[in-house]
Protein backbone atom coordinates (compact mmCIF):
# COMPACT_ATOMS: atom_id res chain seq x y z
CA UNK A 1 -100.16 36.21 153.53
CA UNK A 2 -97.82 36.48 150.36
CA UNK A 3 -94.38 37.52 151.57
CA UNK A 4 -92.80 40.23 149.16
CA UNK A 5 -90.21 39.77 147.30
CA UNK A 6 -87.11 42.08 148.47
CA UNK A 7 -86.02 45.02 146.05
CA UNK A 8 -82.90 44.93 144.49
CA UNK A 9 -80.66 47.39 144.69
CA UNK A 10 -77.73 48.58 142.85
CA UNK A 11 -75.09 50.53 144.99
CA UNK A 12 -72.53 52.64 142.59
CA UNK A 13 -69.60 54.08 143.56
CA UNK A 14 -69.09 57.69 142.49
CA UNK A 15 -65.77 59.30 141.63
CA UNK A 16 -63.82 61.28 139.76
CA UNK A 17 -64.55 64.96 138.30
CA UNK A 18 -68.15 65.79 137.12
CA UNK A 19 -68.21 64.00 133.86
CA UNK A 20 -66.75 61.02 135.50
CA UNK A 21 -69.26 61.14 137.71
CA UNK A 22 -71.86 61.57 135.19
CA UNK A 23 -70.81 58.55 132.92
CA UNK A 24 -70.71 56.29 136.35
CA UNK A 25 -74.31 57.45 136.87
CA UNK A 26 -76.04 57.17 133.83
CA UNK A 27 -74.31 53.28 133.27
CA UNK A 28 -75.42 52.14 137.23
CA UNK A 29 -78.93 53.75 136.51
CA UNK A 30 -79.73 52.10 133.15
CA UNK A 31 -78.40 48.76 135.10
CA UNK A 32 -80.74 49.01 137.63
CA UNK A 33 -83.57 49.90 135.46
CA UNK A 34 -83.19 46.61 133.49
CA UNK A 35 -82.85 44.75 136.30
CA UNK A 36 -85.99 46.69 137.93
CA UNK A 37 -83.50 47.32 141.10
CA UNK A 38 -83.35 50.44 143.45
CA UNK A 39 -79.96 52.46 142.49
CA UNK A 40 -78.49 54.18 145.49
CA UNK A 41 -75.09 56.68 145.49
CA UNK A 42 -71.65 56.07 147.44
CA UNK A 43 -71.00 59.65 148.10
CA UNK A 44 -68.25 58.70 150.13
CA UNK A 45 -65.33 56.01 149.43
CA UNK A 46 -64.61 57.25 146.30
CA UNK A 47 -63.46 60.70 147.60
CA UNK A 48 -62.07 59.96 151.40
CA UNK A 49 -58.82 59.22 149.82
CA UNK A 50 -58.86 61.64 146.69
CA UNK A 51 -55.63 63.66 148.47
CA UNK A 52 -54.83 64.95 144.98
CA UNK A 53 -57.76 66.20 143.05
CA UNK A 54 -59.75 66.57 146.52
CA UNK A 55 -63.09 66.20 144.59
CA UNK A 56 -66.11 65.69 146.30
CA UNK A 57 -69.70 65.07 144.85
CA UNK A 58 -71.13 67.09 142.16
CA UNK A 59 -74.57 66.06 140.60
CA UNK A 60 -76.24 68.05 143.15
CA UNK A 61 -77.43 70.55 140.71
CA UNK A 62 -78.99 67.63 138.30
CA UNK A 63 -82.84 66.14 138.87
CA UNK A 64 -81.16 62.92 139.45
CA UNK A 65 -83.33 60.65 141.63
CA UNK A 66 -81.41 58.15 143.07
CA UNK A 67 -81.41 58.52 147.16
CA UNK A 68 -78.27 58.05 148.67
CA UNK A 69 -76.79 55.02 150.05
CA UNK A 70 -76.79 54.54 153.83
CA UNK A 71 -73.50 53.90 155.77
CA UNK A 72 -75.24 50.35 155.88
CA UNK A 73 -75.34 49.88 152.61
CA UNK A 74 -71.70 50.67 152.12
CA UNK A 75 -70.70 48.29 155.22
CA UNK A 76 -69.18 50.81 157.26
CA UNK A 77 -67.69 50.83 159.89
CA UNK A 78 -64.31 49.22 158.66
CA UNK A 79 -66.12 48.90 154.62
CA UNK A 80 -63.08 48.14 153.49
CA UNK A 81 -62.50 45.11 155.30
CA UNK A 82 -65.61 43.72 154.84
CA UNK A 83 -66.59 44.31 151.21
CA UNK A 84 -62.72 42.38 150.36
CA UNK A 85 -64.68 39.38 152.96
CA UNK A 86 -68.08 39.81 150.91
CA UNK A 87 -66.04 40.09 147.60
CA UNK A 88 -64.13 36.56 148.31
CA UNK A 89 -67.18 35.26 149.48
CA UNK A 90 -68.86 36.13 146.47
CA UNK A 91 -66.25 35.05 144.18
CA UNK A 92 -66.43 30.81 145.93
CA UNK A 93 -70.48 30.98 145.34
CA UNK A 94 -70.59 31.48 149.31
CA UNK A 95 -72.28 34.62 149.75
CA UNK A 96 -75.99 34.82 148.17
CA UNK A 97 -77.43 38.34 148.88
CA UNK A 98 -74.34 40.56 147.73
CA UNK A 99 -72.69 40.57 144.41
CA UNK A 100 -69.59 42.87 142.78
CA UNK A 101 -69.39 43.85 139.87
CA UNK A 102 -66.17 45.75 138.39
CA UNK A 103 -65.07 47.01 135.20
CA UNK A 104 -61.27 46.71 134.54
CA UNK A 105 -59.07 48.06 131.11
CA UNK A 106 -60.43 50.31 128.56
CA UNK A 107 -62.25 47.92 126.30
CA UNK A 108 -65.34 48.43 126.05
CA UNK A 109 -67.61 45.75 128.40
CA UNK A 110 -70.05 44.27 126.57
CA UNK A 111 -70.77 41.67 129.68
CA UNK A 112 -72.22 44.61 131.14
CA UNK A 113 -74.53 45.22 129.05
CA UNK A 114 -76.72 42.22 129.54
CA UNK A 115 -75.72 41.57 133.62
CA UNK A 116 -78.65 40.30 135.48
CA UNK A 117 -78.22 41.02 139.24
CA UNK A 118 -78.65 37.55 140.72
CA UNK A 119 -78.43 38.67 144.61
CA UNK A 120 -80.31 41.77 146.45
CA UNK A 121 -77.46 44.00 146.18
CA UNK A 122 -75.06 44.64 143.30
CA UNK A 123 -71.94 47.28 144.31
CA UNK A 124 -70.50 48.63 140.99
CA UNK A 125 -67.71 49.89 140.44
CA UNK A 126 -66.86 51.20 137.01
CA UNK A 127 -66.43 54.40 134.82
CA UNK A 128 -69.15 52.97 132.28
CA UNK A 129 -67.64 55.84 129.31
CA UNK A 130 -69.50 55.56 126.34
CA UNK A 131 -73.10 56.25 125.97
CA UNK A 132 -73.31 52.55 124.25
CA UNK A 133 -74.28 51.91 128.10
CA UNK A 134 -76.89 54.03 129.02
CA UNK A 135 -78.56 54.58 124.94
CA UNK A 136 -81.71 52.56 125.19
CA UNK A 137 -82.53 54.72 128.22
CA UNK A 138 -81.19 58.03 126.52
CA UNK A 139 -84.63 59.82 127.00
CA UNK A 140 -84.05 58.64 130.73
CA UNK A 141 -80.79 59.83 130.88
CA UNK A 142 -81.43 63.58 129.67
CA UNK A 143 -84.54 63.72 132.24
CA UNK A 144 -81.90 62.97 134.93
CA UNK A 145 -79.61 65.41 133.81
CA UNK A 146 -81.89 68.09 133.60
CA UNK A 147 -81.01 71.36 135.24
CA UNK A 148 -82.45 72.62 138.63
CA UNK A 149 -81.44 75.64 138.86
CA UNK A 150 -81.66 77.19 135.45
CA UNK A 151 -84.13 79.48 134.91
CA UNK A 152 -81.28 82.54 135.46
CA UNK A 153 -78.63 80.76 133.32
CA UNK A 154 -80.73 79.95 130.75
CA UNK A 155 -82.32 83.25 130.34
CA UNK A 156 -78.36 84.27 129.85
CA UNK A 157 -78.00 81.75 127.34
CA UNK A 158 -80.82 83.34 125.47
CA UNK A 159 -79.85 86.86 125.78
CA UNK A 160 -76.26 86.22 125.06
CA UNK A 161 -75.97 83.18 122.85
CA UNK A 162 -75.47 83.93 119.05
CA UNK A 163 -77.72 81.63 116.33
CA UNK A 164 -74.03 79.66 115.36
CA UNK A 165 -73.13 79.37 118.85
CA UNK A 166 -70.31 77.00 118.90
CA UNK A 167 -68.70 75.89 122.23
CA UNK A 168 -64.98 75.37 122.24
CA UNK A 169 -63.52 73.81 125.68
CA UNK A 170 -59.77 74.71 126.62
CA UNK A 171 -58.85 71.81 128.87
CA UNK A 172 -55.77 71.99 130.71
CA UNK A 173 -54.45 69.14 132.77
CA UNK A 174 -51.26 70.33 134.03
CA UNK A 175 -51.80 73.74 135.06
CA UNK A 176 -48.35 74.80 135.70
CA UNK A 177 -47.13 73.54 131.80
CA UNK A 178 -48.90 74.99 129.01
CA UNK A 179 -47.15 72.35 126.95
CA UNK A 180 -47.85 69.13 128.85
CA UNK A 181 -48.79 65.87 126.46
CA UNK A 182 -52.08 66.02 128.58
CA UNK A 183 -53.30 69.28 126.81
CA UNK A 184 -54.54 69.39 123.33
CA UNK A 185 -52.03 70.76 120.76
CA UNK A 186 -52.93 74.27 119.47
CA UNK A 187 -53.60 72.21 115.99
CA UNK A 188 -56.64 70.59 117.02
CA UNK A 189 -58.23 73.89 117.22
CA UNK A 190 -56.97 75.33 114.73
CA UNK A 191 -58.30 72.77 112.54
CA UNK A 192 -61.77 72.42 114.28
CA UNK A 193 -62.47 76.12 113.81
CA UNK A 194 -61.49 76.01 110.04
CA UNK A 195 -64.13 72.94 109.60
CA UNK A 196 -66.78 74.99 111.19
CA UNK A 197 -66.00 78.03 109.38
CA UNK A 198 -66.64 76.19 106.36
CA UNK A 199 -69.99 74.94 107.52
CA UNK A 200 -71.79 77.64 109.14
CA UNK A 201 -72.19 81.08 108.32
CA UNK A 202 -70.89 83.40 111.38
CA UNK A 203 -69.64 81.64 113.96
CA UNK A 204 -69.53 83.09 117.15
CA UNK A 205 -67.12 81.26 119.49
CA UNK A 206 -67.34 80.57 123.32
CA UNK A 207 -64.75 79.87 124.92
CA UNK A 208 -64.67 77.78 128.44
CA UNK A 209 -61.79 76.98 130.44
CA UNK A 210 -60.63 75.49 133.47
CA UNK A 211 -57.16 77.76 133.33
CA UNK A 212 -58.15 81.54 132.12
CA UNK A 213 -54.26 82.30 131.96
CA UNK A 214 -53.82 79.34 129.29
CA UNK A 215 -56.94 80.20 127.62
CA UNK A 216 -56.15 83.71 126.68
CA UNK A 217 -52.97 82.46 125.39
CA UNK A 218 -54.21 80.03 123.05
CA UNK A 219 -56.79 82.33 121.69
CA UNK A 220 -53.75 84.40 120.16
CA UNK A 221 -52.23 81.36 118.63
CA UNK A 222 -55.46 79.91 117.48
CA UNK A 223 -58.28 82.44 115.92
CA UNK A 224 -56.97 84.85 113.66
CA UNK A 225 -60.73 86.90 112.59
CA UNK A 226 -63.51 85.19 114.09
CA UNK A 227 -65.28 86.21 116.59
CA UNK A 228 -65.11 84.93 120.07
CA UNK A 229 -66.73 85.13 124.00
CA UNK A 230 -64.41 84.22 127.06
CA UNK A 231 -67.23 82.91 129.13
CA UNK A 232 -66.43 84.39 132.29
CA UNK A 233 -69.35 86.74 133.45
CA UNK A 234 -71.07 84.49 135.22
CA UNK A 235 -68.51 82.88 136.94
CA UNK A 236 -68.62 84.73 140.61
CA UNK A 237 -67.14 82.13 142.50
CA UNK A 238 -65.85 80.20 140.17
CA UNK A 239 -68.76 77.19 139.35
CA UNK A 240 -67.87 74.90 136.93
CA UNK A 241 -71.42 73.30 136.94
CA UNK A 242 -72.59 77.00 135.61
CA UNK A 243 -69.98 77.06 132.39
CA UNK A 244 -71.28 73.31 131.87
CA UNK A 245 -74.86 74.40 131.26
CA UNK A 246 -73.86 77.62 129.43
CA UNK A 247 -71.97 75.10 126.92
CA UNK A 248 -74.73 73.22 126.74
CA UNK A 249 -77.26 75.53 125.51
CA UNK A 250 -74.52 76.37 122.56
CA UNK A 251 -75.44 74.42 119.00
CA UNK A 252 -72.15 73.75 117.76
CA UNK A 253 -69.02 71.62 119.86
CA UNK A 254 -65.64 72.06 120.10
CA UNK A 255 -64.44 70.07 122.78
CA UNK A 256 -61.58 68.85 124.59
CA UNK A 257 -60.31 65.55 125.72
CA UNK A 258 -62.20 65.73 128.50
CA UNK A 259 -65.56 64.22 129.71
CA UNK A 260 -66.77 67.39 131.61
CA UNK A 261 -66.98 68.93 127.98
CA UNK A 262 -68.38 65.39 126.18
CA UNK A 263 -71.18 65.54 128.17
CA UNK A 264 -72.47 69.46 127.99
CA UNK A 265 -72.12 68.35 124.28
CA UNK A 266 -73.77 65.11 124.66
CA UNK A 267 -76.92 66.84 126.38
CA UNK A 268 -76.86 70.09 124.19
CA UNK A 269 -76.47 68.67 120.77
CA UNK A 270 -79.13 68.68 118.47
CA UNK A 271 -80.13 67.25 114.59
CA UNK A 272 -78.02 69.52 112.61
CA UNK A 273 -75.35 70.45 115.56
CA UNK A 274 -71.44 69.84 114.34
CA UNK A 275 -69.29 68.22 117.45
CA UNK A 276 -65.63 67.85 116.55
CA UNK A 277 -63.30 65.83 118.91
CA UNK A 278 -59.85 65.11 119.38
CA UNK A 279 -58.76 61.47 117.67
CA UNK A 280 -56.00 60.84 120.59
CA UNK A 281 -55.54 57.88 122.51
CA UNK A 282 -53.69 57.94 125.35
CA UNK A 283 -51.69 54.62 126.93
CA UNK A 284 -53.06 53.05 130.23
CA UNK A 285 -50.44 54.53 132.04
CA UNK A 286 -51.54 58.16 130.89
CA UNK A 287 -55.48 57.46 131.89
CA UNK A 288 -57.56 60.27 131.00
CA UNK A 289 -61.07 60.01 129.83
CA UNK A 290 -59.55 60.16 126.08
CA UNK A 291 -58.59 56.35 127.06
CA UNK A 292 -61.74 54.51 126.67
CA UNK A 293 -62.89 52.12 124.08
CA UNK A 294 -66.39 53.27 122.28
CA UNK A 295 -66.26 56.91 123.98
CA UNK A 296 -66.48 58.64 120.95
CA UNK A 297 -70.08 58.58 118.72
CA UNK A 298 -70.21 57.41 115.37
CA UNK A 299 -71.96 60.28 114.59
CA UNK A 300 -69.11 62.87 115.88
CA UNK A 301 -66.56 64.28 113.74
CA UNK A 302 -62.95 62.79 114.94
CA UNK A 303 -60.03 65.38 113.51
């Protein structure tokens, strides 16, 4: 009888908000589809101790299909404990069936992108920004990150959504200080809307935001006669994952520094789409998803 070989698998560990999440996903599953492994989801350890953003999983409402990752597979009880044992083990050459791999800094890891899993489980831990790592399997990628639950939002999108839709994002990382060095400088905008304006005829503007109070304000610093949309009608309790597919059925991007808006741009863009982004680049110490070496596409406008 020929014994079969065991499957691979590739546990990643999930974290962060919903673009965080999304760039961990799309980087572990174009890993384990090169290295024809099984990728399975830590759900858990990279929220039980998120005390200040309290996030918890949020792909649910993507056709993602990797299963989730048994308390087995992430060596509980006492995980910690033992994956530090299994990662020293790993690191002498000791330890043959489990392997660790972790990304550290913001440059980008080009190691990564030819790792061959060597053992029967690889645990990675990583952000993976930049779609550098997942854009041989981009077709992949967008078939993961399809919508479920659309058909309502979508029909929305197509009642609602002007020909020169453009999506502008109003991220705001200190919500208590309109003026924090986190949040994008009223300039940015200001500029982005004047490029588009002289690019496309009528421009209709939608505006998403994580902090209505700070959005409103900006749109009377920002837009002196075009016309704009505070997206906010469909927002009954407050989803975030429904003003992420709204943006992403827009044509045209305005976004923040901020991967939640990257993405809905990264799925909705098309041929002729403009996407303008923010050209910042904050220290280590600062770490927002601005931070990252090879984020931004060649083929996106930096202002």
């Amino acid at each position: 009888m020929i014994k079969k070989q065991p499957i691979k698998k590739v546990i990643t560990r999930l974290k962060g908000g919903l673009g965080n999440q999304m760039f961990i996903y799309a980087t572990a599953y174009r890993l384990a589809q090169k290295n024809n492994a099984t990728l399975l989801l830590d759900k858990k350890t990279g929220f039980d101790f998120d005390y200040k953003y309290k996030r918890t999983f949020n792909l649910e409402f993507l056709n993602i299909s990797a299963e989730t990752a048994t308390n087995k597979d992430l060596l509980f009880p006492f995980f910690r404990i033992r994956r530090f044992i299994y990662r020293f083990l790993s690191f002498i050459n000791t330890l043959t069936n489990k392997e660790f791999y972790f990304q550290n800094g913001l440059i980008f890891d080009h190691e990564f992108l030819n790792l061959k899993i060597k053992s029967d489980v690889l645990y990675f831990d990583g952000f993976g920004q930049g779609e550098e790592y997942f854009l041989d399997v981009k077709d992949h990628i967008k078939r993961e990150f399809g919508f479920k639950y659309s058909k309502t939002i979508k029909n929305f999108a197509i009642k609602n959504l002007q020909k020169n839709s453009v999506a502008i994002h109003f991220r705001f990382f200190d919500s208590s200080n309109y003026d924090s060095p986190l949040n994008l400088k009223d300039d940015y905008y200001k500029m982005a809307i004047s490029e588009i304006c002289s690019k496309i005829s009528n421009p209709v503007f939608y505006i998403f935001s994580d902090n209505l109070k700070f959005a409103k304000k900006r749109i009377k610093l920002i837009f002196t006669n075009q016309s704009y949309v505070l997206v906010d009608n469909l927002k009954k309790p407050n989803i975030p994952q429904i003003d992420f597919q709204l943006m992403s059925y827009c044509k045209h991007f305005i976004i923040a520094n901020s991967s939640y808006s990257w993405w809905a741009s990264w799925l909705g863009e098309r041929k002729d789409s403009y996407v303008y982004v923010p050209g910042i680049m904050l220290n280590e110490q600062n770490i927002t998803s601005w931070s990252f070496d090879k984020l931004i596409p060649e083929r996106w406008n930096i202002l």
